[in-house]
Protein backbone atom coordinates (compact mmCIF):
# COMPACT_ATOMS: atom_id res chain seq x y z
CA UNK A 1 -22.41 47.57 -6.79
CA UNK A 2 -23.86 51.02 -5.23
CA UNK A 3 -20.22 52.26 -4.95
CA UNK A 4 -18.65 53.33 -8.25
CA UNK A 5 -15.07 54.21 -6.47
CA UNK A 6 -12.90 53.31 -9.19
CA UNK A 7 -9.53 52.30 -6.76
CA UNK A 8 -12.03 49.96 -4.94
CA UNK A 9 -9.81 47.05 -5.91
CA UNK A 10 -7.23 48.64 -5.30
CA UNK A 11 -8.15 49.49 -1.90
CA UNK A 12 -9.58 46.28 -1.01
CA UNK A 13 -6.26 44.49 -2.11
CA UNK A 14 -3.94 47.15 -0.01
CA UNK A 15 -6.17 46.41 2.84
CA UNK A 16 -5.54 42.35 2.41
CA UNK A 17 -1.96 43.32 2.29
CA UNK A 18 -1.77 44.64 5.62
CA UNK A 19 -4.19 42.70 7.74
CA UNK A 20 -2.16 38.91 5.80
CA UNK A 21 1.30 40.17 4.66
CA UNK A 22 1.98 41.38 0.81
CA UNK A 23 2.82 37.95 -0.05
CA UNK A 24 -0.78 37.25 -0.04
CA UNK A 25 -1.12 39.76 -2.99
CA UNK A 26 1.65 39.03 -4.71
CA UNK A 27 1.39 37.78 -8.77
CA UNK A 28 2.46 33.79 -8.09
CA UNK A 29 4.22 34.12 -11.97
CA UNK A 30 6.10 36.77 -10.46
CA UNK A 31 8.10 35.01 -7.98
CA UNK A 32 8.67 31.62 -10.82
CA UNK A 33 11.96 31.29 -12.38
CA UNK A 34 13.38 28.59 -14.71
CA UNK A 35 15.05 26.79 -11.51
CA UNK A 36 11.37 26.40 -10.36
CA UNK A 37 10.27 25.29 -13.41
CA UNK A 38 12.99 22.59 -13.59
CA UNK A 39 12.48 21.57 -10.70
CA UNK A 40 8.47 21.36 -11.11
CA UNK A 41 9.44 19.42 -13.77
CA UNK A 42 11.86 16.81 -12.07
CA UNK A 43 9.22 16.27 -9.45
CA UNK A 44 6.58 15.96 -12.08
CA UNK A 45 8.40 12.65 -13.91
CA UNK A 46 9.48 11.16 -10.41
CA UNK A 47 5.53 11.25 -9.77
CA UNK A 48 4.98 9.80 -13.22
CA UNK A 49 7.63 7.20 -12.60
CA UNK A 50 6.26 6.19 -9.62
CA UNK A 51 2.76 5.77 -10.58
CA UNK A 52 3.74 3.54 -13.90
CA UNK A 53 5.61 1.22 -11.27
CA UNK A 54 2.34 0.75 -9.16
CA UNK A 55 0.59 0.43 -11.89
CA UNK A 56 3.18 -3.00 -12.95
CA UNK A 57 2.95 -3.60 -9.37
CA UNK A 58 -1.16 -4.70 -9.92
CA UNK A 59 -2.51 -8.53 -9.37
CA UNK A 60 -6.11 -9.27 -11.21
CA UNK A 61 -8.26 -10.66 -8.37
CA UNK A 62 -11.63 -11.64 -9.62
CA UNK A 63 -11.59 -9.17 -12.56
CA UNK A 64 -10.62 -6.84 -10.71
CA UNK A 65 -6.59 -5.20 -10.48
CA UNK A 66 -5.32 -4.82 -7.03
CA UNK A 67 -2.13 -3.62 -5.79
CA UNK A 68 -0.06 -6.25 -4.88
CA UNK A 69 0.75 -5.26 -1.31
CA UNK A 70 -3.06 -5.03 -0.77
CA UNK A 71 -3.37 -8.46 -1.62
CA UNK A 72 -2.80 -11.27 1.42
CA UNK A 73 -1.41 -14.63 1.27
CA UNK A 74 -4.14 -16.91 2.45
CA UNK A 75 -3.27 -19.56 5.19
CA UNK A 76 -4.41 -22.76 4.43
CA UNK A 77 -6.56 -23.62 7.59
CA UNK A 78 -6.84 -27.47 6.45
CA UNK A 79 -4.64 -30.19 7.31
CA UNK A 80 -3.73 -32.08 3.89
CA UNK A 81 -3.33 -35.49 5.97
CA UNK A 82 -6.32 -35.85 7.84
CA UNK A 83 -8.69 -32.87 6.08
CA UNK A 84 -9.62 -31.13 9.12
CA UNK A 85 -9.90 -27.27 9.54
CA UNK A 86 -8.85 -25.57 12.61
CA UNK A 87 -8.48 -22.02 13.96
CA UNK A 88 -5.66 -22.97 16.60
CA UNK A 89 -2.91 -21.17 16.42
CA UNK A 90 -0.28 -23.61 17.26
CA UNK A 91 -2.02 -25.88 14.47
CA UNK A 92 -0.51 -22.66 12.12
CA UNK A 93 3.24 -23.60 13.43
CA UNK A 94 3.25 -26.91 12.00
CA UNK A 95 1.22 -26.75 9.56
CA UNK A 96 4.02 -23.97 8.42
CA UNK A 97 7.01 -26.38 9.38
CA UNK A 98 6.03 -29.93 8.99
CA UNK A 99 2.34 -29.65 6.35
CA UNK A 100 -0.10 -30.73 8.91
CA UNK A 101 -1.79 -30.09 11.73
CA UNK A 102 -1.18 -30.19 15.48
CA UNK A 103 -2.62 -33.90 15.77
CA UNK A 104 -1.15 -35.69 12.98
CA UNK A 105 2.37 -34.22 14.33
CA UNK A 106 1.78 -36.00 17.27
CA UNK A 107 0.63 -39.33 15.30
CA UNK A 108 2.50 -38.95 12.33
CA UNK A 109 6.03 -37.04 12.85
CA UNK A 110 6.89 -36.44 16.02
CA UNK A 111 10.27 -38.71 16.48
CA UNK A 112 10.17 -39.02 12.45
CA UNK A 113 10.97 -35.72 11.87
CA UNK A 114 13.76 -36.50 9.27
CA UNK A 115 11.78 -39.32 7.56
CA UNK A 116 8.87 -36.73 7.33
CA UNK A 117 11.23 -33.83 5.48
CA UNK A 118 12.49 -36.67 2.88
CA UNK A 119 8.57 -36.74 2.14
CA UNK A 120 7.33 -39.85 4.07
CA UNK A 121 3.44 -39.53 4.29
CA UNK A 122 0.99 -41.83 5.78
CA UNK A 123 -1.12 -44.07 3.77
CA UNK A 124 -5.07 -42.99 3.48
């Protein structure tokens, strides 16, 4: 450095001071107390805490631990009666109520509805 002023630094930093505000030169240990410090502290185990449940909260897919809200249910898209898959969304609503698809409602349970819940099925 070509200039040997020896308040240099202390120039530069009275110069930051004005153009930022003095709290941008202030010592950080100057402003801690032990209220800070507890309170660091209480935020520090609540992060802890946290992280310990996620880490219970994991499912092993494939090797692999996932966190359980990551993971989806998967719809099953075939009809145990007749073993057809389908995409249609109204075959989802009773294959949700009534265990089968859209067709085999109509051939199976509709008008047998309570024989159906007792666990009537049709022969294969």
């Amino acid at each position: 450095m070509p200039n040997k002023d020896p308040n240099y630094a202390v120039k530069v930093e009275q110069a930051i001071a004005k153009k930022y505000g003095k709290d941008t030169v202030v010592n950080p240990k100057s402003l801690w107390d032990n209220e800070k410090e507890q309170q660091y502290l209480d935020g520090l185990k609540e992060t802890y805490v946290k992280q310990v449940q996620e880490d219970h909260d994991k499912v092993e897919v494939e090797g692999v631990f996932i966190p359980r809200k990551l993971v989806k249910e998967e719809s099953n898209r075939s009809c145990p009666i007749c073993n057809t898959y389908s995409f249609k969304s109204n075959d989802d609503v009773y294959m949700t109520k009534f265990g089968c698809c859209y067709n085999c409602y109509i051939q199976w349970v509709e008008g047998r509805e309570e024989r159906w819940k007792t666990g009537w099925r049709p022969n294969k």
